[in-house]
C-alpha atoms as a PDB file:
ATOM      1  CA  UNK A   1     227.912 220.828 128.931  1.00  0.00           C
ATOM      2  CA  UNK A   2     227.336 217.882 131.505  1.00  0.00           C
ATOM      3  CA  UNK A   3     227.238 215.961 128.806  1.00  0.00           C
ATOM      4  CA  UNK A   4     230.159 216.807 127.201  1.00  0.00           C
ATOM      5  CA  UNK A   5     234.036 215.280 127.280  1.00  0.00           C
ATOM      6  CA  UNK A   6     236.503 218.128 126.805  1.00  0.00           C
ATOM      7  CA  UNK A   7     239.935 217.942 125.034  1.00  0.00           C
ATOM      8  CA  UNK A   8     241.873 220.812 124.799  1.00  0.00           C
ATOM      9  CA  UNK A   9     243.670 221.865 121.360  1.00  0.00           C
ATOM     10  CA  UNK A  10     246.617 223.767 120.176  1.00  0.00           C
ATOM     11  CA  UNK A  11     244.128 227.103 119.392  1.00  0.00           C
ATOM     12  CA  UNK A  12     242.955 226.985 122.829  1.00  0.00           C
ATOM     13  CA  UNK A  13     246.625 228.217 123.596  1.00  0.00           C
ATOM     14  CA  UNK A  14     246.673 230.354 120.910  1.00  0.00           C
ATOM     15  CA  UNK A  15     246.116 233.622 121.946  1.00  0.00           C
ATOM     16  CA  UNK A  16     246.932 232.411 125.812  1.00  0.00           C
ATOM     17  CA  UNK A  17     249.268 230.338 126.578  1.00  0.00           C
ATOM     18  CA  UNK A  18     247.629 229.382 129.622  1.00  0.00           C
ATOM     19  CA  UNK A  19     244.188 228.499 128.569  1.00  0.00           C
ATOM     20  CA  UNK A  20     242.471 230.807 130.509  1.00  0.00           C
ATOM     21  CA  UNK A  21     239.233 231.019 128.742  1.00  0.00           C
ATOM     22  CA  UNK A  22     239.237 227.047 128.433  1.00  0.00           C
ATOM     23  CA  UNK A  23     239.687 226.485 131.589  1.00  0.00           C
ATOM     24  CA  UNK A  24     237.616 228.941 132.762  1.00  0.00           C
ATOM     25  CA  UNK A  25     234.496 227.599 130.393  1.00  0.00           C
ATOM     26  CA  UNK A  26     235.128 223.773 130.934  1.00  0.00           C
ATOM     27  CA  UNK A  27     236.297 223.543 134.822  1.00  0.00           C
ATOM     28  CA  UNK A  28     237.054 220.214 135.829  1.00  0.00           C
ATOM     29  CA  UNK A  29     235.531 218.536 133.332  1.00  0.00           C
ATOM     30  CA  UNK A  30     238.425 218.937 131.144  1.00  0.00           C
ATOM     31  CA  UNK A  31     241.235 218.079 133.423  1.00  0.00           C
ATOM     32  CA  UNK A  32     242.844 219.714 136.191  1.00  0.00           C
ATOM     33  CA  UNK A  33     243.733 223.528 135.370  1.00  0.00           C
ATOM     34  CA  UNK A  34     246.967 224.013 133.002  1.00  0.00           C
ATOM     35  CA  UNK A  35     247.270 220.199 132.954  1.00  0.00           C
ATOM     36  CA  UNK A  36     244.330 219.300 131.005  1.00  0.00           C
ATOM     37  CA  UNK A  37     244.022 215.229 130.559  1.00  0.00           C
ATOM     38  CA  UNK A  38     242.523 212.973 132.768  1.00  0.00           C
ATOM     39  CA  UNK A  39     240.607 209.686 132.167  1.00  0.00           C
ATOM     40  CA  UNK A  40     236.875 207.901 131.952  1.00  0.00           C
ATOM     41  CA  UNK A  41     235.790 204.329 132.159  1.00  0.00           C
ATOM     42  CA  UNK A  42     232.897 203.711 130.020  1.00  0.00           C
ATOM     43  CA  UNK A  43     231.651 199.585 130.728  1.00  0.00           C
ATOM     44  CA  UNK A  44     234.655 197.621 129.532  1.00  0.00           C
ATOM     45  CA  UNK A  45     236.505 200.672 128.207  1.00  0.00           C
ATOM     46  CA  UNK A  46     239.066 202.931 129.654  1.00  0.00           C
ATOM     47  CA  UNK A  47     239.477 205.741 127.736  1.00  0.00           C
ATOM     48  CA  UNK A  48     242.911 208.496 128.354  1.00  0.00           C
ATOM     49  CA  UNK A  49     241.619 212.410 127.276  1.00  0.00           C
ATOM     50  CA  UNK A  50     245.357 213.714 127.275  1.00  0.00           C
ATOM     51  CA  UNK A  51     247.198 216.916 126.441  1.00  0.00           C
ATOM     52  CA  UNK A  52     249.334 216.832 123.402  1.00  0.00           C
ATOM     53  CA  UNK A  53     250.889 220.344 124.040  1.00  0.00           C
ATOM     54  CA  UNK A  54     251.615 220.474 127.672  1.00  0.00           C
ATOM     55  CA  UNK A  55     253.669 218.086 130.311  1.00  0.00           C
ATOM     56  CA  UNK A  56     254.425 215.635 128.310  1.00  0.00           C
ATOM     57  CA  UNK A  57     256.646 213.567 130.686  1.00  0.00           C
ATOM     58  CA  UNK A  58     254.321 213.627 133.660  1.00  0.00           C
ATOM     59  CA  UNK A  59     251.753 212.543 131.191  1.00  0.00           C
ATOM     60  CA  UNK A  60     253.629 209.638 130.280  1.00  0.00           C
ATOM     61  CA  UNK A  61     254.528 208.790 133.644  1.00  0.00           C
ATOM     62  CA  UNK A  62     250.665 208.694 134.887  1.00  0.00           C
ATOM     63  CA  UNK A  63     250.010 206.464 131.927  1.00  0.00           C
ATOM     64  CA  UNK A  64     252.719 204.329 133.702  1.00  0.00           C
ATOM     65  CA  UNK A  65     250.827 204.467 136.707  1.00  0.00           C
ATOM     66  CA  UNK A  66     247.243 204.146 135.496  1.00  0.00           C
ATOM     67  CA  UNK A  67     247.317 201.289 132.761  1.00  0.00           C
ATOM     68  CA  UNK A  68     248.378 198.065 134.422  1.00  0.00           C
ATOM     69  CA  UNK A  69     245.399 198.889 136.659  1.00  0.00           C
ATOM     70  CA  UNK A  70     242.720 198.070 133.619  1.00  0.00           C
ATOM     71  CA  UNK A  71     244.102 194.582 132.188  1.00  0.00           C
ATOM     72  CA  UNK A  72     240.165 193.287 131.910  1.00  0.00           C
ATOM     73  CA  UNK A  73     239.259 196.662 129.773  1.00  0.00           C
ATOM     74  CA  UNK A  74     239.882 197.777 126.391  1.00  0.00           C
ATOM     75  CA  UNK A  75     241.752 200.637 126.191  1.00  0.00           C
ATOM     76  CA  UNK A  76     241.118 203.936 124.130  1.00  0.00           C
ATOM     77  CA  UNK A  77     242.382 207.219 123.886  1.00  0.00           C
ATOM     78  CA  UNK A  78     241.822 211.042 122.470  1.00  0.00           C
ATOM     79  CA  UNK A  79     244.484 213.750 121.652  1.00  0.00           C
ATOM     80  CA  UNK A  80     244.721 216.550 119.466  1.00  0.00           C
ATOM     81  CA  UNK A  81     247.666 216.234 117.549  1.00  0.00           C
ATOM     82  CA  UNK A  82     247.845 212.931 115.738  1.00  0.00           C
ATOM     83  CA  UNK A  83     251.230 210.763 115.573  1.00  0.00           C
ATOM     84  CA  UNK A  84     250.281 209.442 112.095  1.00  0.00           C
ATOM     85  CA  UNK A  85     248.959 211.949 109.445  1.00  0.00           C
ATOM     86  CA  UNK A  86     249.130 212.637 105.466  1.00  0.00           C
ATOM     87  CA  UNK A  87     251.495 215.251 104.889  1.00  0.00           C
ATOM     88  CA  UNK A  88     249.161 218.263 104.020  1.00  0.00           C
ATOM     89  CA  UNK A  89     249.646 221.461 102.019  1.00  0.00           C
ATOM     90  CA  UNK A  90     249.457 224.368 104.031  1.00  0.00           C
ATOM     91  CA  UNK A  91     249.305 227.798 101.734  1.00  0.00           C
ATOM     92  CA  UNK A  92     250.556 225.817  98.816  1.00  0.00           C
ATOM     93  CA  UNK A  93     253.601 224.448 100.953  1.00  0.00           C
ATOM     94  CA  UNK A  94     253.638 221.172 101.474  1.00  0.00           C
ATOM     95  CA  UNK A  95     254.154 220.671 105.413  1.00  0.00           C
ATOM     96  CA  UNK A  96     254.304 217.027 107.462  1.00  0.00           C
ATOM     97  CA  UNK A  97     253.658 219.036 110.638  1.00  0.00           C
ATOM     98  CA  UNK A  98     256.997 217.020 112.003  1.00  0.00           C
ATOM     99  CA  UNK A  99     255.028 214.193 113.121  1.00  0.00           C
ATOM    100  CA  UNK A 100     256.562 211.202 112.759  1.00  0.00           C
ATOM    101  CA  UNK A 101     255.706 208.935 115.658  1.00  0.00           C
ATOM    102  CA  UNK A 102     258.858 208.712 117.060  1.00  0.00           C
ATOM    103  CA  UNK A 103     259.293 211.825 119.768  1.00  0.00           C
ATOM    104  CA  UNK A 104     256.627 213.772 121.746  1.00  0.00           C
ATOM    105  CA  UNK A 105     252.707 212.502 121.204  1.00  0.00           C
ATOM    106  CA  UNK A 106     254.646 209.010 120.336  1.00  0.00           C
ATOM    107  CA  UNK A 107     256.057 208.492 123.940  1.00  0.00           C
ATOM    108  CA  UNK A 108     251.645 208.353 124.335  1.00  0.00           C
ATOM    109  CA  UNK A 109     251.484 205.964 121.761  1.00  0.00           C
ATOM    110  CA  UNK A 110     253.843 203.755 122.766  1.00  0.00           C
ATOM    111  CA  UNK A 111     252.527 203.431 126.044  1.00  0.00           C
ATOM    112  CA  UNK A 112     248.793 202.786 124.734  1.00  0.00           C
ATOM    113  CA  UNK A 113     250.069 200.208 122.252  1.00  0.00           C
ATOM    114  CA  UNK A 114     252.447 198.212 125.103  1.00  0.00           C
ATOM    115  CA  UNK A 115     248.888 197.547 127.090  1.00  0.00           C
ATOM    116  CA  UNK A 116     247.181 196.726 123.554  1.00  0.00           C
ATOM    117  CA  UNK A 117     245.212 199.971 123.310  1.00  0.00           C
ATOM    118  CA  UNK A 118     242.963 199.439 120.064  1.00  0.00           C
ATOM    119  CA  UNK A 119     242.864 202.882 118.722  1.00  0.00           C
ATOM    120  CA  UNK A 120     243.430 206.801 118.521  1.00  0.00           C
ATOM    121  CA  UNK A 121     241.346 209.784 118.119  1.00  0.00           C
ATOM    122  CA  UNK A 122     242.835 213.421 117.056  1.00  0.00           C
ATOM    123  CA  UNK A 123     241.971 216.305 115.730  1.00  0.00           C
ATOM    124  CA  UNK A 124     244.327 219.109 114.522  1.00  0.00           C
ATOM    125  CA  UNK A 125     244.410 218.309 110.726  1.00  0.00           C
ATOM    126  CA  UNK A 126     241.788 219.517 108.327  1.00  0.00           C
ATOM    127  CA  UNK A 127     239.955 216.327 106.853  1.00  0.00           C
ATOM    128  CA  UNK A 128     239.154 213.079 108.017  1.00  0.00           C
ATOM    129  CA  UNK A 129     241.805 210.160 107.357  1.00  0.00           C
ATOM    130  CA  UNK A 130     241.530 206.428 109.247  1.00  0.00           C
ATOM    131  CA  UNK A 131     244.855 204.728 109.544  1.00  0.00           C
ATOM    132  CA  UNK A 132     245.082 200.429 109.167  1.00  0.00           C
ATOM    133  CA  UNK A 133     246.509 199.154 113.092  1.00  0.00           C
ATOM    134  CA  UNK A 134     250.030 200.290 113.639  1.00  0.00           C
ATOM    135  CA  UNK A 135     252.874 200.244 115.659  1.00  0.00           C
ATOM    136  CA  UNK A 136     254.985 203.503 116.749  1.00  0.00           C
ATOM    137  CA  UNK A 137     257.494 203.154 113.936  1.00  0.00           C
ATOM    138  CA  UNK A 138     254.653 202.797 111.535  1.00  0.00           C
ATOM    139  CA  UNK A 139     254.824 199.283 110.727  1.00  0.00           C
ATOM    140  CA  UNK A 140     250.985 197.891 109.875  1.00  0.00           C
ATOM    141  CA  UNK A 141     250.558 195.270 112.616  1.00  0.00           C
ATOM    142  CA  UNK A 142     247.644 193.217 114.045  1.00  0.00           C
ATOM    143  CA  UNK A 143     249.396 194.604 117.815  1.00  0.00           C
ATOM    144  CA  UNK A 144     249.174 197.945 116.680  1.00  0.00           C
ATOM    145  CA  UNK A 145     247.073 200.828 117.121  1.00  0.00           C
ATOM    146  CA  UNK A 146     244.711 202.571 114.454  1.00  0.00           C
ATOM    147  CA  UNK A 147     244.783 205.691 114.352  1.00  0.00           C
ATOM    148  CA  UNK A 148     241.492 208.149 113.256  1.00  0.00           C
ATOM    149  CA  UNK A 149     242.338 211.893 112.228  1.00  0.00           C
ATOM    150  CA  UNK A 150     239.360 213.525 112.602  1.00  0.00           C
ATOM    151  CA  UNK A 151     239.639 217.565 112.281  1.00  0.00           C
ATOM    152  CA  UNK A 152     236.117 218.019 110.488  1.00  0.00           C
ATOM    153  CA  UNK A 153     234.126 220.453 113.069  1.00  0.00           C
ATOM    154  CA  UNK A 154     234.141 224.107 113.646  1.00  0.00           C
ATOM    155  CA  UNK A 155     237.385 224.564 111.121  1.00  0.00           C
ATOM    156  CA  UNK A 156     235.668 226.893 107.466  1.00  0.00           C
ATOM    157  CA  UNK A 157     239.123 225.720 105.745  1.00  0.00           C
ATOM    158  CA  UNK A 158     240.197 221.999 104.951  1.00  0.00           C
ATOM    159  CA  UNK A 159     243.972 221.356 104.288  1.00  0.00           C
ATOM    160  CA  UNK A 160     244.319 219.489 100.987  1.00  0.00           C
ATOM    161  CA  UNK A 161     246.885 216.326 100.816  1.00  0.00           C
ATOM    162  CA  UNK A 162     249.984 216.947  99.799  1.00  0.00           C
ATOM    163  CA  UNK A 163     250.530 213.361  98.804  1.00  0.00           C
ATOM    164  CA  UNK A 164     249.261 209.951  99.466  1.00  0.00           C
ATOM    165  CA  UNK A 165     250.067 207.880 102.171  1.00  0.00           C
ATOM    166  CA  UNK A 166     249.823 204.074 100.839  1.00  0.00           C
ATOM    167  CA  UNK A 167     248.788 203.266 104.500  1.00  0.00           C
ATOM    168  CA  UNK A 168     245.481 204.963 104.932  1.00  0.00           C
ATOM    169  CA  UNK A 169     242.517 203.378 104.569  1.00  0.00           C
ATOM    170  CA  UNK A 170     239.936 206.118 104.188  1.00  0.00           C
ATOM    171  CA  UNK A 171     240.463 209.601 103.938  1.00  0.00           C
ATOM    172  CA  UNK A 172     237.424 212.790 102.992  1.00  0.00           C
ATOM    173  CA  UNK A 173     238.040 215.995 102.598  1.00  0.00           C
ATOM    174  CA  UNK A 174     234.700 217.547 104.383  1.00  0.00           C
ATOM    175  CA  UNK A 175     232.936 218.788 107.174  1.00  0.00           C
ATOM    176  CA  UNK A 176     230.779 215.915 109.270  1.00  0.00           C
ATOM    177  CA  UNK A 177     230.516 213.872 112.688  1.00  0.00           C
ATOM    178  CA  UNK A 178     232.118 210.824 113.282  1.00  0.00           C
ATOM    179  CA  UNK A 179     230.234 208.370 116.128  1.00  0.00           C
ATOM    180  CA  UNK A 180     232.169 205.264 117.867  1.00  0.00           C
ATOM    181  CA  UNK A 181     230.203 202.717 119.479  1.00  0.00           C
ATOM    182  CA  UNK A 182     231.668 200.895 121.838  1.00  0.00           C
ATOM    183  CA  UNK A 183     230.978 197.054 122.907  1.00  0.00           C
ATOM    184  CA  UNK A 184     232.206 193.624 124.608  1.00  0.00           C
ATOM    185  CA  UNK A 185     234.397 192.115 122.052  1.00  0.00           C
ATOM    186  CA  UNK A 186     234.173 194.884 119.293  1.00  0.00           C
ATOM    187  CA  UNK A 187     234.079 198.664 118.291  1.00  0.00           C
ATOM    188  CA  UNK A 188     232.406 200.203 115.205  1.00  0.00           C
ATOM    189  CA  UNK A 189     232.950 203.962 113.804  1.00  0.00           C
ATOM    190  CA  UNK A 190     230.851 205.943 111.171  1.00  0.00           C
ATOM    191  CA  UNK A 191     231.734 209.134 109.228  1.00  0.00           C
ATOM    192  CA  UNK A 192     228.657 210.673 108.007  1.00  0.00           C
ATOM    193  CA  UNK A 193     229.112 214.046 106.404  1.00  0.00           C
ATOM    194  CA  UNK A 194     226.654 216.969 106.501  1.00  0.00           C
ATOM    195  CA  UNK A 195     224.134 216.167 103.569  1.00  0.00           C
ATOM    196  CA  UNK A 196     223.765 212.734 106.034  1.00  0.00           C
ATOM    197  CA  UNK A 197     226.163 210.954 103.273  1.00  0.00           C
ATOM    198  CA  UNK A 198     227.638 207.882 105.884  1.00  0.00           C
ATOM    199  CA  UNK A 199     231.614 208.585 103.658  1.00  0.00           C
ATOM    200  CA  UNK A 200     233.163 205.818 106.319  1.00  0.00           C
ATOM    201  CA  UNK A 201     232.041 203.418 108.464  1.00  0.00           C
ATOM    202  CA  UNK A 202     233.260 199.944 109.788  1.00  0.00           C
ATOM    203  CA  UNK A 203     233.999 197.168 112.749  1.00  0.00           C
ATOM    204  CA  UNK A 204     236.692 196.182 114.482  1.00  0.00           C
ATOM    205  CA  UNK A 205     236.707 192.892 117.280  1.00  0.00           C
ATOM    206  CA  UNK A 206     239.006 193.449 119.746  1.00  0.00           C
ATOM    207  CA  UNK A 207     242.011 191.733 120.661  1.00  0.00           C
ATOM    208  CA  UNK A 208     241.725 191.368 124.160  1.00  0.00           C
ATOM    209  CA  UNK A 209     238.900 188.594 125.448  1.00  0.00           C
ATOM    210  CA  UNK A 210     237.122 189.968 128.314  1.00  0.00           C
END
């Protein structure tokens, strides 16, 4: 537990809307209680653990606050519900969980991508899919941030594609572990399902020059 970096997720307010077993299991480590984000510096990385269901607005304005403090960092960041995602079929209904970039999560996004974040972890859909750099509107861009769905854990069920996006780069439909490693000038991620199959894997050099 010590060792681990909570995020909460839309089914932790399933049942409650107030968390209360989340909070009560994680404590501080995930947050303060009903707010739930927070942040971690890790070497030259800062890294934003936010809250993509609750207080949106003061989110945004503690990004405000927080980001022109780390100009010799990289900058990272984890969510549950992604701003870029394949539209999915849900029950044999084709659903693009009303995500596109422009309202809610993407006021985050923005943010991240005016301080030259270089990418995005969430959760929330079934598979894994890894997005090329983008900015907010969705335009592929070398300023952008790439985005990683990665909703292969606990979940029995994965949500098939609906259709393709032309924009992503990878995308599995299985259960596995997906490992960042973090450096200098540079960041690499694998995808390695559960028979130890590596399905994605690849490096990135940063923008910034530390």
């Amino acid at each position: 537990k010590d060792r681990t970096l909570f995020l909460i997720g839309n089914h932790d307010e399933k049942s409650d809307p107030q968390a209360t077993a989340y909070y009560d299991y994680v404590g501080e480590l995930g947050g303060p209680r009903g707010k739930g984000y927070y942040a971690k510096t890790f070497g030259p990385w800062r890294c934003y653990f936010l809250n993509s269901h609750k207080a949106l607005e003061e989110q945004r304005d503690w990004l405000d606050q927080d980001l022109p403090n780390w100009p010799d960092h990289h900058i990272m960041a984890f969510w549950h519900i992604p701003v870029f995602a394949t539209p999915c079929n849900m029950g044999g209904v084709p659903n693009n969980m009303g995500w596109p970039g422009l309202f809610g999560m993407g006021g985050f996004f923005q943010r991240l991508q005016n301080h030259g974040a270089e990418f995005v972890v969430s959760g929330h859909v079934h598979r894994y899919e890894r997005f090329p750099r983008m900015l907010r509107d969705g335009t592929i861009s070398r300023k952008g941030i790439r985005q990683f769905n990665v909703g292969t854990g606990g979940i029995k069920i994965m949500q098939p594609f609906s259709s393709t996006d032309p924009k992503v780069e990878k995308r599995c439909m299985t259960h596995g572990i997906f490992k960042l490693d973090l450096y200098q000038d540079r960041y690499k991620w694998r995808f390695t399902d559960l028979a130890g199959t590596v399905r994605d894997s690849g490096t990135q050099f940063c923008r910034k020059a530390l």
